[in-house]
PDB file of N, CA and C in Angstrom:
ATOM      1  N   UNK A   1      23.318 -31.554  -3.301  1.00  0.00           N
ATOM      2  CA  UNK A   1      23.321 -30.984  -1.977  1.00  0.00           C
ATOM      3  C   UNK A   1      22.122 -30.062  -1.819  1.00  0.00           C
ATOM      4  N   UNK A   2      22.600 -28.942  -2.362  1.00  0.00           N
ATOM      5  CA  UNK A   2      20.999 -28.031  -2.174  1.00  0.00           C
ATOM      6  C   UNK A   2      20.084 -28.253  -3.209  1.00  0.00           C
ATOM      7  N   UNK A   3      20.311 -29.307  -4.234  1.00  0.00           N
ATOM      8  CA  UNK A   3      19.061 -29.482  -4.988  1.00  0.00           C
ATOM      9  C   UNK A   3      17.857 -30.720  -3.921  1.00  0.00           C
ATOM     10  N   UNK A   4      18.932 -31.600  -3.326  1.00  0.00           N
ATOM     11  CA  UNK A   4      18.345 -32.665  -2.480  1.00  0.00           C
ATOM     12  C   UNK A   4      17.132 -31.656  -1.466  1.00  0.00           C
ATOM     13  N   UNK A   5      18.167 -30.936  -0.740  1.00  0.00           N
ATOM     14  CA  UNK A   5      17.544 -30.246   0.458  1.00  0.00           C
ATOM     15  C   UNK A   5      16.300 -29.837   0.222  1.00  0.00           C
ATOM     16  N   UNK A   6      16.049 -28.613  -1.183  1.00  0.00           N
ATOM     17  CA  UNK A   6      15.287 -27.989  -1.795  1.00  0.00           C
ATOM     18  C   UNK A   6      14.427 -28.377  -2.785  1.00  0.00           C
ATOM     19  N   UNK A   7      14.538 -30.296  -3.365  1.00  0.00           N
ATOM     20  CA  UNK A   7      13.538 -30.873  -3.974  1.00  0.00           C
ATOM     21  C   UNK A   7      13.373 -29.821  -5.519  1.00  0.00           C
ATOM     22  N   UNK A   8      14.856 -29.356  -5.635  1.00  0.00           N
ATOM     23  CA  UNK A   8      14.459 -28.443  -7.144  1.00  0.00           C
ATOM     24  C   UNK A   8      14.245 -30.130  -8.187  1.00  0.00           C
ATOM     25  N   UNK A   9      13.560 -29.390  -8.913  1.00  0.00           N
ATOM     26  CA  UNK A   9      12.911 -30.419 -10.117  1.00  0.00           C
ATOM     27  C   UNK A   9      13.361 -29.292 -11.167  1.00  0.00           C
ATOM     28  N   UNK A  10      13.442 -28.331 -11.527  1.00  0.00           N
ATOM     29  CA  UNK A  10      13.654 -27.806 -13.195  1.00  0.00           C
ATOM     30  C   UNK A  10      14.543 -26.447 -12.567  1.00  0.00           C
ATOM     31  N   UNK A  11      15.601 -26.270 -13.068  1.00  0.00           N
ATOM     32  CA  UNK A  11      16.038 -24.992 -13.861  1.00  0.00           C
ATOM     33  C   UNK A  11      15.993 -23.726 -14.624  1.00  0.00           C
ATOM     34  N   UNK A  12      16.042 -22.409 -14.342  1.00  0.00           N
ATOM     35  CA  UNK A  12      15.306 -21.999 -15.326  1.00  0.00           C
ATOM     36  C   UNK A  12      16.211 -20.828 -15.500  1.00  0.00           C
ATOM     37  N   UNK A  13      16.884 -20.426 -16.723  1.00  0.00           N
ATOM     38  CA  UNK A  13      17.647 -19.131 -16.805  1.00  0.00           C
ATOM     39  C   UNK A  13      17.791 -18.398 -17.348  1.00  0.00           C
ATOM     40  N   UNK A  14      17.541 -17.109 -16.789  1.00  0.00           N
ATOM     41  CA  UNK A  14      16.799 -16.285 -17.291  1.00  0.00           C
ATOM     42  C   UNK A  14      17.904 -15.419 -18.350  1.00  0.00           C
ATOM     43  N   UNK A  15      17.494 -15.507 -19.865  1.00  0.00           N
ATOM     44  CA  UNK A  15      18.419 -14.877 -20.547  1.00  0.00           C
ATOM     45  C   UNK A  15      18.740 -13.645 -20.459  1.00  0.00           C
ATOM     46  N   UNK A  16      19.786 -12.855 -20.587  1.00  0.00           N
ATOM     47  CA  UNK A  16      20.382 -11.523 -21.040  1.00  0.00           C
ATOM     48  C   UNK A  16      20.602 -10.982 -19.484  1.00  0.00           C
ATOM     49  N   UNK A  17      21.232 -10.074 -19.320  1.00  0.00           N
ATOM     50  CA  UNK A  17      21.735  -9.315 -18.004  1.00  0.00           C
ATOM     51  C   UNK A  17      20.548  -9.029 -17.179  1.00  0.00           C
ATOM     52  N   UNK A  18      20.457  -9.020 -15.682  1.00  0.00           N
ATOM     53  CA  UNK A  18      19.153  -8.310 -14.939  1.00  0.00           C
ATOM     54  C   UNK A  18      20.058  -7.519 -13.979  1.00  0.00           C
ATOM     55  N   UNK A  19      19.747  -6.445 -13.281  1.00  0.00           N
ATOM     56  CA  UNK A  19      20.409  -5.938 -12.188  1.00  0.00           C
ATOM     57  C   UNK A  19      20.323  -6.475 -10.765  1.00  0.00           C
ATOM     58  N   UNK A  20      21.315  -7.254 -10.972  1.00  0.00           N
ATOM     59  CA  UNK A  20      21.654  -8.033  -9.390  1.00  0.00           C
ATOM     60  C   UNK A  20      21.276  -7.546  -7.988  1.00  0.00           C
ATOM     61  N   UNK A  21      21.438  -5.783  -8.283  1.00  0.00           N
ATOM     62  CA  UNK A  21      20.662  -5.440  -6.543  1.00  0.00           C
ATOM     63  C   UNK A  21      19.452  -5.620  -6.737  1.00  0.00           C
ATOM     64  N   UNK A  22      18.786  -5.647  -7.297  1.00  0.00           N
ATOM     65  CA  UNK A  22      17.033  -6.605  -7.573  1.00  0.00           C
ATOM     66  C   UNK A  22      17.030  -7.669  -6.163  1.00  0.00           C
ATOM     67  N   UNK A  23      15.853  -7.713  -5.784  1.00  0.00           N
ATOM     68  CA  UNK A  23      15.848  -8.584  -4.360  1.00  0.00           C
ATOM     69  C   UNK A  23      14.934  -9.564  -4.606  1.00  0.00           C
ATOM     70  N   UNK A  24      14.125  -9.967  -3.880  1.00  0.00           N
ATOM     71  CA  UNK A  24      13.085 -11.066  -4.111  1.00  0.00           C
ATOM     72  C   UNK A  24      12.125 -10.607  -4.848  1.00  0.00           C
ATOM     73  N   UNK A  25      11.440  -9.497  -4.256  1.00  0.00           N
ATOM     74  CA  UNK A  25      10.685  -8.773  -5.271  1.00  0.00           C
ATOM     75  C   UNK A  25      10.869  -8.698  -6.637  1.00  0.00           C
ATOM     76  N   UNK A  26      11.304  -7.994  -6.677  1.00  0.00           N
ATOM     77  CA  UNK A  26      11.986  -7.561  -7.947  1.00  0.00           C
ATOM     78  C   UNK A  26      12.301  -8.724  -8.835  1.00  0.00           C
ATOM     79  N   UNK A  27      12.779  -9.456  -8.417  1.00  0.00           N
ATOM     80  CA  UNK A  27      13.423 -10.668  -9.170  1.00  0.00           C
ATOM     81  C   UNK A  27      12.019 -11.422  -9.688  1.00  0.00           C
ATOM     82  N   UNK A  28      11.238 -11.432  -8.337  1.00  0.00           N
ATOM     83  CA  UNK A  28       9.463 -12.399  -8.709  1.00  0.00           C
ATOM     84  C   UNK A  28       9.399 -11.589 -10.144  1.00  0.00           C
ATOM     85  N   UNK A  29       9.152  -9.748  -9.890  1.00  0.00           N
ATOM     86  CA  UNK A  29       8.504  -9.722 -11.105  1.00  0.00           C
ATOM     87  C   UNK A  29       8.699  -9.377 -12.252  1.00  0.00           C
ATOM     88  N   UNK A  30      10.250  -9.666 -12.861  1.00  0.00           N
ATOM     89  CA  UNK A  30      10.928  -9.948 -13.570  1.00  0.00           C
ATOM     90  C   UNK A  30      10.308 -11.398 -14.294  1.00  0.00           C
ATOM     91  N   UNK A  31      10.040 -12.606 -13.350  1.00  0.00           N
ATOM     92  CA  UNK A  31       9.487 -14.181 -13.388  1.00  0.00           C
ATOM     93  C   UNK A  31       8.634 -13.761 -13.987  1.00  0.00           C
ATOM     94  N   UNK A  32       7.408 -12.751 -13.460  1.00  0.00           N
ATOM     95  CA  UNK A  32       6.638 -12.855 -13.992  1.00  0.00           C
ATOM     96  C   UNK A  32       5.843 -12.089 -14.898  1.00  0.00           C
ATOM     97  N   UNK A  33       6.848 -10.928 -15.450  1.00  0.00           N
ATOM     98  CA  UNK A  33       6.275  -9.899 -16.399  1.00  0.00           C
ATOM     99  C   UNK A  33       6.786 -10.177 -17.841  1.00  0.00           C
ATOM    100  N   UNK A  34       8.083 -10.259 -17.370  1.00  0.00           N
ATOM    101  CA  UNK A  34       8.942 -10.330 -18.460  1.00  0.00           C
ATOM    102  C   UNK A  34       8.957 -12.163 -19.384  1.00  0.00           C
ATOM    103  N   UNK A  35       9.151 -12.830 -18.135  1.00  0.00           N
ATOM    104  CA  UNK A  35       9.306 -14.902 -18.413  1.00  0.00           C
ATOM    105  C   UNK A  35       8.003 -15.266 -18.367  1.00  0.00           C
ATOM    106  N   UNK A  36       6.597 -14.555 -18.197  1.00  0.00           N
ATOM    107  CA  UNK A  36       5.618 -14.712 -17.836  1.00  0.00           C
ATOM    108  C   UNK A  36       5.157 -16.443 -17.525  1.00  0.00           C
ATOM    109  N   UNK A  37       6.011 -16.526 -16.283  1.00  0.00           N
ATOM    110  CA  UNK A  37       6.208 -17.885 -15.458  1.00  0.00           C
ATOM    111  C   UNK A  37       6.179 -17.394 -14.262  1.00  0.00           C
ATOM    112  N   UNK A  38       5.459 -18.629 -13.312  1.00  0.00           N
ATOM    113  CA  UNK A  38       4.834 -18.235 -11.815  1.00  0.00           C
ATOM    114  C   UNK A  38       5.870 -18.307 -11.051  1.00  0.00           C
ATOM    115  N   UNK A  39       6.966 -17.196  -9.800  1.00  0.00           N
ATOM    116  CA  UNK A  39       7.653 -17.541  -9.195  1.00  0.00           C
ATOM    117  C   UNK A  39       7.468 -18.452  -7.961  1.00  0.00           C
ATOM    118  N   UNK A  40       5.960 -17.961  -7.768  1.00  0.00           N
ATOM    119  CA  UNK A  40       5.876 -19.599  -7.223  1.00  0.00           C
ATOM    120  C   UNK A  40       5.082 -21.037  -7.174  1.00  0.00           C
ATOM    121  N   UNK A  41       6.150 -21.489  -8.402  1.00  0.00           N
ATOM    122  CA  UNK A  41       6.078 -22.419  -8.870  1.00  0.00           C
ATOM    123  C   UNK A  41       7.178 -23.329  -7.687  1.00  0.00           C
ATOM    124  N   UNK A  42       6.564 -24.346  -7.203  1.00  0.00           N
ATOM    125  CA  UNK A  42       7.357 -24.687  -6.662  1.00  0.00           C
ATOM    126  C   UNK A  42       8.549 -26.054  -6.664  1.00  0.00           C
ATOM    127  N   UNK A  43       9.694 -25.758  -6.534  1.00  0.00           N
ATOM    128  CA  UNK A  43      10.715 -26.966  -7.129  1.00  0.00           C
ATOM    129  C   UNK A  43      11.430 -26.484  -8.009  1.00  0.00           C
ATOM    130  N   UNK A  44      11.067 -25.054  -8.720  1.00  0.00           N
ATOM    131  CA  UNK A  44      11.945 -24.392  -9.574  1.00  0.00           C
ATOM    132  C   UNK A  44      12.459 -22.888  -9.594  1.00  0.00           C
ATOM    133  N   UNK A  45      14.001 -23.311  -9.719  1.00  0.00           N
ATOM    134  CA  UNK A  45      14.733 -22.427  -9.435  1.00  0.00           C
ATOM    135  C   UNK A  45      15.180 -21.487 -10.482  1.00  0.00           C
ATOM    136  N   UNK A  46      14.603 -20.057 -10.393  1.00  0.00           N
ATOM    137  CA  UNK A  46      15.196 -19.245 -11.524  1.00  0.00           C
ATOM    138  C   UNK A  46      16.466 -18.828 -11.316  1.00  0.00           C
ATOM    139  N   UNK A  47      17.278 -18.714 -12.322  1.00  0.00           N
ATOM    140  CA  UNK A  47      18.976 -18.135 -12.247  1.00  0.00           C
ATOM    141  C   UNK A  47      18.917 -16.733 -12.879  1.00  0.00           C
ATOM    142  N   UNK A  48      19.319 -15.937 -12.465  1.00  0.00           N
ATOM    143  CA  UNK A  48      20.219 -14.966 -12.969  1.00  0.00           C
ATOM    144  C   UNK A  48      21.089 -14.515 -13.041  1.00  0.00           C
ATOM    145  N   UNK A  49      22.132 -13.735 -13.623  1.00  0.00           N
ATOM    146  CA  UNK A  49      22.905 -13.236 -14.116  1.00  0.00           C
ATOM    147  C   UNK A  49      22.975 -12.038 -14.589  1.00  0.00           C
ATOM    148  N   UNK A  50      24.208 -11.215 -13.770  1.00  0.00           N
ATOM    149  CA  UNK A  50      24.647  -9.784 -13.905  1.00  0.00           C
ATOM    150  C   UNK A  50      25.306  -9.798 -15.290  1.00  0.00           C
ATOM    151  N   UNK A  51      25.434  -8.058 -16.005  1.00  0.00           N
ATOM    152  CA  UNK A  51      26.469  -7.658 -16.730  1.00  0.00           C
ATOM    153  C   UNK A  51      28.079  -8.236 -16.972  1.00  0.00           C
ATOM    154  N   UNK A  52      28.091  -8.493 -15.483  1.00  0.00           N
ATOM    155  CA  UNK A  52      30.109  -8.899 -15.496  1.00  0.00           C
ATOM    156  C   UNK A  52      29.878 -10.322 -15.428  1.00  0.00           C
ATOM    157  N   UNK A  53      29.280 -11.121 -15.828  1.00  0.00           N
ATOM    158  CA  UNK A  53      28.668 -12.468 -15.929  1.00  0.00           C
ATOM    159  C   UNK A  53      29.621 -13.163 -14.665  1.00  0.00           C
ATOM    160  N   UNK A  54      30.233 -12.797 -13.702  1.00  0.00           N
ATOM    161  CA  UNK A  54      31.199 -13.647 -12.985  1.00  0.00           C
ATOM    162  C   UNK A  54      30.180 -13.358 -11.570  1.00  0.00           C
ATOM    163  N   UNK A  55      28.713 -13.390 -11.455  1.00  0.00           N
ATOM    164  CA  UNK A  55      27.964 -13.448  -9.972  1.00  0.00           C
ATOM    165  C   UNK A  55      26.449 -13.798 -10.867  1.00  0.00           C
ATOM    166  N   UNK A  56      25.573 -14.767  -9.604  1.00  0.00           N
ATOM    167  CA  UNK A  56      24.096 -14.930 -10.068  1.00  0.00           C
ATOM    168  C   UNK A  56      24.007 -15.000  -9.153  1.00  0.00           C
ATOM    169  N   UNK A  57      22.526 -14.777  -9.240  1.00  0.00           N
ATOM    170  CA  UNK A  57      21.237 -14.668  -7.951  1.00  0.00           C
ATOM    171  C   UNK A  57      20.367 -16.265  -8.656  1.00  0.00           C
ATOM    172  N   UNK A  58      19.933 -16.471  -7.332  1.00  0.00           N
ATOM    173  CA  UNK A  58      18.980 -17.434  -7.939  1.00  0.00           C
ATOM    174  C   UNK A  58      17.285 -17.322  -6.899  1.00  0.00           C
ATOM    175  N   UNK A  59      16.108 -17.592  -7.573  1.00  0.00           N
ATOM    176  CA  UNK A  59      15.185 -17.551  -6.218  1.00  0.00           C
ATOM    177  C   UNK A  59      14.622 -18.927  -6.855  1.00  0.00           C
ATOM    178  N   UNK A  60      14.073 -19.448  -5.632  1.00  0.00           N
ATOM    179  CA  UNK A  60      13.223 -20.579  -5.148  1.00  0.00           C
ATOM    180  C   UNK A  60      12.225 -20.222  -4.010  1.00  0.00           C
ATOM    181  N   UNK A  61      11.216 -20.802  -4.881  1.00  0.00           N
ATOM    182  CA  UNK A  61      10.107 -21.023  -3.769  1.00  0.00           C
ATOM    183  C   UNK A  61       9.577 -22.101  -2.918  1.00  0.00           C
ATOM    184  N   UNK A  62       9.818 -21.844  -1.649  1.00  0.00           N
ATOM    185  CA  UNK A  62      10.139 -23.609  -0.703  1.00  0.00           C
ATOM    186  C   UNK A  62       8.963 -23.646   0.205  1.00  0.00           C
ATOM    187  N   UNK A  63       7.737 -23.296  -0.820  1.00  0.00           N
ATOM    188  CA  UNK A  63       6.407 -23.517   0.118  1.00  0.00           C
ATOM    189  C   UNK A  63       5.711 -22.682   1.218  1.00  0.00           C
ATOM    190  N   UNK A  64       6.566 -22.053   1.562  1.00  0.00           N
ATOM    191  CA  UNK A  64       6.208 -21.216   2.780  1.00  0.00           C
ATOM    192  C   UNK A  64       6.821 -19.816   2.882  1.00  0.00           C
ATOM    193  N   UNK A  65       7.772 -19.565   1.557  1.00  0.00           N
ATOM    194  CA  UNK A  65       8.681 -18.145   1.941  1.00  0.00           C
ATOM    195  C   UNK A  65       9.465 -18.524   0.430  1.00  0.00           C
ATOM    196  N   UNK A  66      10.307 -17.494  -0.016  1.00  0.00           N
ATOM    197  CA  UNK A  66      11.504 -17.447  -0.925  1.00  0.00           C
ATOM    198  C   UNK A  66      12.978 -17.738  -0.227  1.00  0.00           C
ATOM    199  N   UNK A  67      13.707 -18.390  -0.841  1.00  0.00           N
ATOM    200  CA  UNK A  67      15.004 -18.531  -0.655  1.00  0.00           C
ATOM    201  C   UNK A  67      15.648 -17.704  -1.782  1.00  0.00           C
ATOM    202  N   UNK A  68      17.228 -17.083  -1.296  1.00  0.00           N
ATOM    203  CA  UNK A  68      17.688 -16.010  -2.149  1.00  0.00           C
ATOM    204  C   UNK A  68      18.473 -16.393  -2.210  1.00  0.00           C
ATOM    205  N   UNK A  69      19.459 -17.326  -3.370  1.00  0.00           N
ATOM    206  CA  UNK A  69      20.760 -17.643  -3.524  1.00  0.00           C
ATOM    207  C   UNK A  69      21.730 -16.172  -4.531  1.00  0.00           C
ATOM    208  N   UNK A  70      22.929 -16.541  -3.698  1.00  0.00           N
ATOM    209  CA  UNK A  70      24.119 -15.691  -4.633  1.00  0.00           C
ATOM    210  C   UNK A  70      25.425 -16.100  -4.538  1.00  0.00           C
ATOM    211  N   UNK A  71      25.801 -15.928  -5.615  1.00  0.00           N
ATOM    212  CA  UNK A  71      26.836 -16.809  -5.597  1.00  0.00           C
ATOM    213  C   UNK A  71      28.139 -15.926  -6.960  1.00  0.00           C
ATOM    214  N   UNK A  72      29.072 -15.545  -6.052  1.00  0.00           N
ATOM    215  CA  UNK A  72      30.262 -14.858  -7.025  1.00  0.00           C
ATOM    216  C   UNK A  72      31.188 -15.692  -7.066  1.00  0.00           C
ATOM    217  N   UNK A  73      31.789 -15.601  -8.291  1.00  0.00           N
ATOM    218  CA  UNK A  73      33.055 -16.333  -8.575  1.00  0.00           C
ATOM    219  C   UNK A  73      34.030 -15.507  -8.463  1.00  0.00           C
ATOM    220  N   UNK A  74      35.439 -16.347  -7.607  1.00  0.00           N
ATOM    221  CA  UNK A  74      36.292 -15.782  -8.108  1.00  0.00           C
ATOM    222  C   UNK A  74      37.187 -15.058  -9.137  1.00  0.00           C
ATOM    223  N   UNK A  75      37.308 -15.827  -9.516  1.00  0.00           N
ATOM    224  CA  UNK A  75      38.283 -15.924 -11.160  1.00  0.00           C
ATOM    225  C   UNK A  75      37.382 -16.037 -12.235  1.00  0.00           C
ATOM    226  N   UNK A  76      37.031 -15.738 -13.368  1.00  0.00           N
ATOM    227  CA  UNK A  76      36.472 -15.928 -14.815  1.00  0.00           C
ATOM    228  C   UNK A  76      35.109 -15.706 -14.333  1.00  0.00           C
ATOM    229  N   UNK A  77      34.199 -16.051 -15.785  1.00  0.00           N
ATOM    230  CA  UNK A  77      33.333 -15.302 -15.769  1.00  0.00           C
ATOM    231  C   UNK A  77      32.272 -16.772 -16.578  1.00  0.00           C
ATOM    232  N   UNK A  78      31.218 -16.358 -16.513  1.00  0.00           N
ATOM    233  CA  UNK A  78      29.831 -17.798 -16.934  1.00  0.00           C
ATOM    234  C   UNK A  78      30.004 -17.385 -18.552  1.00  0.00           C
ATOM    235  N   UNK A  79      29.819 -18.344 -18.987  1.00  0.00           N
ATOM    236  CA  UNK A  79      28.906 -18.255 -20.352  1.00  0.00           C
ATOM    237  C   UNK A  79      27.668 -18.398 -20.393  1.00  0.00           C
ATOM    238  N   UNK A  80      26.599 -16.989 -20.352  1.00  0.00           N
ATOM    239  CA  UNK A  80      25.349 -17.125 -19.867  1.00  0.00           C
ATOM    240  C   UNK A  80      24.734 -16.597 -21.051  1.00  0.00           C
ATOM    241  N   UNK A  81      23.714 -17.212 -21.268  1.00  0.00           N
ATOM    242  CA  UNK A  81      22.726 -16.959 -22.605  1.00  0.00           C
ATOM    243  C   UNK A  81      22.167 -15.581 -22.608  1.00  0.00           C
ATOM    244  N   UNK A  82      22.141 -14.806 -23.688  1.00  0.00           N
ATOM    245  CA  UNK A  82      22.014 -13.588 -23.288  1.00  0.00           C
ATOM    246  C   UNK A  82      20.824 -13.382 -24.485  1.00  0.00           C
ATOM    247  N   UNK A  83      20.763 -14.214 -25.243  1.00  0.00           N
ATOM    248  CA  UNK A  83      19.338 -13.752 -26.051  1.00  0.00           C
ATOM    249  C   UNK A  83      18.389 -14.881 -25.990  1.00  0.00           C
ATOM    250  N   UNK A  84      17.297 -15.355 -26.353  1.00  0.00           N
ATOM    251  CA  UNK A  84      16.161 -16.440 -26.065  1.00  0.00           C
ATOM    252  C   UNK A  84      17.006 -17.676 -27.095  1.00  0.00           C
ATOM    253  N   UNK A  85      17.595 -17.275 -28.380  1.00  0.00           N
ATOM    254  CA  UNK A  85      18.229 -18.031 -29.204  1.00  0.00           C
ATOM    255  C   UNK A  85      19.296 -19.466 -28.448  1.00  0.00           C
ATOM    256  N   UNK A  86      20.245 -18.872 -27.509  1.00  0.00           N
ATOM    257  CA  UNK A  86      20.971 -18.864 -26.604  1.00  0.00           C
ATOM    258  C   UNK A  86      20.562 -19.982 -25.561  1.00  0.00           C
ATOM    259  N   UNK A  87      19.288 -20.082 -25.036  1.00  0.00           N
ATOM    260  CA  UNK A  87      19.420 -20.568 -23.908  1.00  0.00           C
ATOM    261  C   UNK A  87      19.218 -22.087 -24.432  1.00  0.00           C
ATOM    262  N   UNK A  88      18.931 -22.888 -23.247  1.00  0.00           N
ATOM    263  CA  UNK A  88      19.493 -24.144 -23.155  1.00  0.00           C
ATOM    264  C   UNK A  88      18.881 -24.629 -22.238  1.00  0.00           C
ATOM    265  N   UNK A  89      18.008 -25.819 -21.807  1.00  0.00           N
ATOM    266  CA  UNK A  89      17.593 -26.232 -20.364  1.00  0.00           C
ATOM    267  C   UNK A  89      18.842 -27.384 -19.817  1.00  0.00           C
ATOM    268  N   UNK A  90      18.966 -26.931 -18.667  1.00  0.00           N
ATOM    269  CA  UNK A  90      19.695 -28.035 -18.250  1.00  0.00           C
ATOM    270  C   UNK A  90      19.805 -29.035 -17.145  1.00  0.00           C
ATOM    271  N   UNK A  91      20.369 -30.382 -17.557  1.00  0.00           N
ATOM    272  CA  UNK A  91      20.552 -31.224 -17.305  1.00  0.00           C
ATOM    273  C   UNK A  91      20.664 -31.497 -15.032  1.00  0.00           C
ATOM    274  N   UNK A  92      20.713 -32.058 -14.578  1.00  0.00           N
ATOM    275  CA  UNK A  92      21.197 -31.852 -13.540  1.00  0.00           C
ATOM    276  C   UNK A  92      22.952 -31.922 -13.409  1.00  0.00           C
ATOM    277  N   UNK A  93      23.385 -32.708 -13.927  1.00  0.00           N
ATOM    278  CA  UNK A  93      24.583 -32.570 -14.057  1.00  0.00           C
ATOM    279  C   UNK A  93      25.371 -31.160 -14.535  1.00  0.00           C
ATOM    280  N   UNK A  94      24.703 -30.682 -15.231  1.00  0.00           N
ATOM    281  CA  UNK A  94      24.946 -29.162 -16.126  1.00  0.00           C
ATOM    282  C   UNK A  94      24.892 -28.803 -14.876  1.00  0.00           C
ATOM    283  N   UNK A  95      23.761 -27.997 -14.231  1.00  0.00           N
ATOM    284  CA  UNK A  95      23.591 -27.206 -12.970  1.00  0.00           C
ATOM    285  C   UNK A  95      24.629 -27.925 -11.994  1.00  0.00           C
ATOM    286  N   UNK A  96      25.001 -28.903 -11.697  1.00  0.00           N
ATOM    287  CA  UNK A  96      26.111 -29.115 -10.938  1.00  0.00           C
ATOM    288  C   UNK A  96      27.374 -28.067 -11.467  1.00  0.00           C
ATOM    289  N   UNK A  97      27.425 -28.574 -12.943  1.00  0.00           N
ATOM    290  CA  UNK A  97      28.714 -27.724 -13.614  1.00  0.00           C
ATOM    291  C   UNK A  97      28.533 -26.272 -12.958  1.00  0.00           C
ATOM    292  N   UNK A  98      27.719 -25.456 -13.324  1.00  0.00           N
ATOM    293  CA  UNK A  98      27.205 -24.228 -13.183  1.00  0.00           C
ATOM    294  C   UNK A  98      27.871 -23.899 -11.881  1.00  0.00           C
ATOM    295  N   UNK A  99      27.049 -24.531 -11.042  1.00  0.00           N
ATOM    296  CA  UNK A  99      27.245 -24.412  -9.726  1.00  0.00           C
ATOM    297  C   UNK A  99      29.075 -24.179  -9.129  1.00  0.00           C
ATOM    298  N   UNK A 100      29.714 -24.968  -9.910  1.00  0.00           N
ATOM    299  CA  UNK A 100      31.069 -25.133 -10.104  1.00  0.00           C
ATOM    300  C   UNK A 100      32.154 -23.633 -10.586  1.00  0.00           C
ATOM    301  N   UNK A 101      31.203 -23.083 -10.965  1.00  0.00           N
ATOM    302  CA  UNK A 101      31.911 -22.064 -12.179  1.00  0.00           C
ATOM    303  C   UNK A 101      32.248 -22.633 -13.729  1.00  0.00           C
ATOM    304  N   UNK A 102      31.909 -24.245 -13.888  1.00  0.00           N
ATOM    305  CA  UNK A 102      32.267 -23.900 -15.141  1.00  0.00           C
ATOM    306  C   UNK A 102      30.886 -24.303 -16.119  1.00  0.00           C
ATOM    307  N   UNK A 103      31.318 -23.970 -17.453  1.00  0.00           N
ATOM    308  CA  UNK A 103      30.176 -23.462 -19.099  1.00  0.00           C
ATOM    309  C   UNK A 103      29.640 -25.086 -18.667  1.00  0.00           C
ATOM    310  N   UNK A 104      28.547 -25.176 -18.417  1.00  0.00           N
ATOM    311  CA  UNK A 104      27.565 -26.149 -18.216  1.00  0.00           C
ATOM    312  C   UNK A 104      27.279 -27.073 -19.551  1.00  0.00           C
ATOM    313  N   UNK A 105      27.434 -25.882 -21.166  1.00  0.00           N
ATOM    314  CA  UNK A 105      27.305 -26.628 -21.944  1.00  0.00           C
ATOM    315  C   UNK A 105      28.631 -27.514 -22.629  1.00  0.00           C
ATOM    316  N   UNK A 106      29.733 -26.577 -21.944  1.00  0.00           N
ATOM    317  CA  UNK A 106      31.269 -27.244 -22.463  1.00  0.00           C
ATOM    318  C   UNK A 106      32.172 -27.332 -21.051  1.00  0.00           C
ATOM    319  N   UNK A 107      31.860 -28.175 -20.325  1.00  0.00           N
ATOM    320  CA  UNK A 107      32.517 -27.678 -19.029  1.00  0.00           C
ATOM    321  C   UNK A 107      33.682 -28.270 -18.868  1.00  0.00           C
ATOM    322  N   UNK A 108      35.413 -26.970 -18.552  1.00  0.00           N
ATOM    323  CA  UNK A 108      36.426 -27.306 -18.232  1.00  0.00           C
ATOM    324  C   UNK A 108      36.943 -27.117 -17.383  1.00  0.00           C
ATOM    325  N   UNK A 109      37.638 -28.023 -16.536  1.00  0.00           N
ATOM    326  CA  UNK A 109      38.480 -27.988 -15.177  1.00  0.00           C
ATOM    327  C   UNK A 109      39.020 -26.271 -15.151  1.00  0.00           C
ATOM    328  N   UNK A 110      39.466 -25.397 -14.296  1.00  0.00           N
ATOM    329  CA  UNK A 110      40.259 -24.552 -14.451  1.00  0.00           C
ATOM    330  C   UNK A 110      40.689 -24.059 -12.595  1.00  0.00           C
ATOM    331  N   UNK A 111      41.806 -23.817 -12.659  1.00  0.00           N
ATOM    332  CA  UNK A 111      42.216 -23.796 -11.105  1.00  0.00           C
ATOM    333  C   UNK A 111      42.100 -22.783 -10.881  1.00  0.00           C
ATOM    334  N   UNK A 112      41.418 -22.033  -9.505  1.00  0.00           N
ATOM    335  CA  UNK A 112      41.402 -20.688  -9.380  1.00  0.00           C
ATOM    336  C   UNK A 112      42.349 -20.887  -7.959  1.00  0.00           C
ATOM    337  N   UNK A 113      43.286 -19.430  -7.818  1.00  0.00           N
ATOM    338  CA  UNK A 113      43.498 -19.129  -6.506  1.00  0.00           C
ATOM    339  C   UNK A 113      42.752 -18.154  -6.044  1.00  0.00           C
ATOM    340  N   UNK A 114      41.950 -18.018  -5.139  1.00  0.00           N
ATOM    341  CA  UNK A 114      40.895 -17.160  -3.702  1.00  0.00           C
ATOM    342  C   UNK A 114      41.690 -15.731  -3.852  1.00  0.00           C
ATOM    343  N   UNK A 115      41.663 -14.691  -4.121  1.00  0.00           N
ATOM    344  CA  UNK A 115      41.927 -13.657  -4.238  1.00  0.00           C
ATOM    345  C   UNK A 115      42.009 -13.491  -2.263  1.00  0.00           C
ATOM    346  N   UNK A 116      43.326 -12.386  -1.921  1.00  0.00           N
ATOM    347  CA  UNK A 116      43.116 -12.152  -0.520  1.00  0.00           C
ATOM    348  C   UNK A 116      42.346 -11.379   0.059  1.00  0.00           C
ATOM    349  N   UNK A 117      41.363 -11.884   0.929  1.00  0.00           N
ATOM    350  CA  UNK A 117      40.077 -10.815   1.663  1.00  0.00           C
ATOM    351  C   UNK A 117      40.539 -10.190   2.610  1.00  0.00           C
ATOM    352  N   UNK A 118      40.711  -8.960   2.549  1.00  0.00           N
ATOM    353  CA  UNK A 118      41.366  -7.445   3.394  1.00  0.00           C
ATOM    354  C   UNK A 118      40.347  -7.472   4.788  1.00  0.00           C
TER     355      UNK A 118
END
């Protein structure tokens, strides 16, 4: 769906915790101080991941501007690579998993109920 829309070609995720209120900025130069990789590179989408591993940010660069994905889970929490040892490139199918809430490298069904929004 949004890989079609957005023509992503590679994955990229960024190991160990970053601070999620980080914005586009911030996030670019994270890409590029720390991953010393171009954020805009285009077709590839960096992921991140907070402390409580259960929310990521993601940025893409779509030629003309940044797109800012976020995305919280309800229930449970990612298994997200947290040292360089750790990580993993993945598959498109994986990033489907991901996308899902579930471990991309072991991925299991699990039923969540929607917590009630006040």
């Amino acid at each position: 769906m949004l890989e079609d829309a957005a023509r992503i070609r590679r994955v990229v995720l960024a190991c160990g915790a970053v601070d999620l209120r980080k914005g586009i900025d911030g996030l670019a130069m994270i890409i590029g101080d720390k991953y010393n990789q171009n954020p805009f590179e285009k077709g590839t989408l960096f992921l991140f991941c907070g402390r409580k591993s259960d929310r990521i940010k993601g940025l893409l660069w779509m030629g003309n501007g940044f797109l800012l994905l976020y995305k919280r889970f309800e229930d449970g929490a990612l298994s997200w690579p947290r040292t360089i040892h750790e990580a993993a490139v993945l598959t498109e199918d994986q990033f489907n998993y991901l996308m899902l809430g579930l471990n991309p490298l072991d991925p299991k069904i699990k039923e969540v109920t929607p917590r009630k929004v006040c």
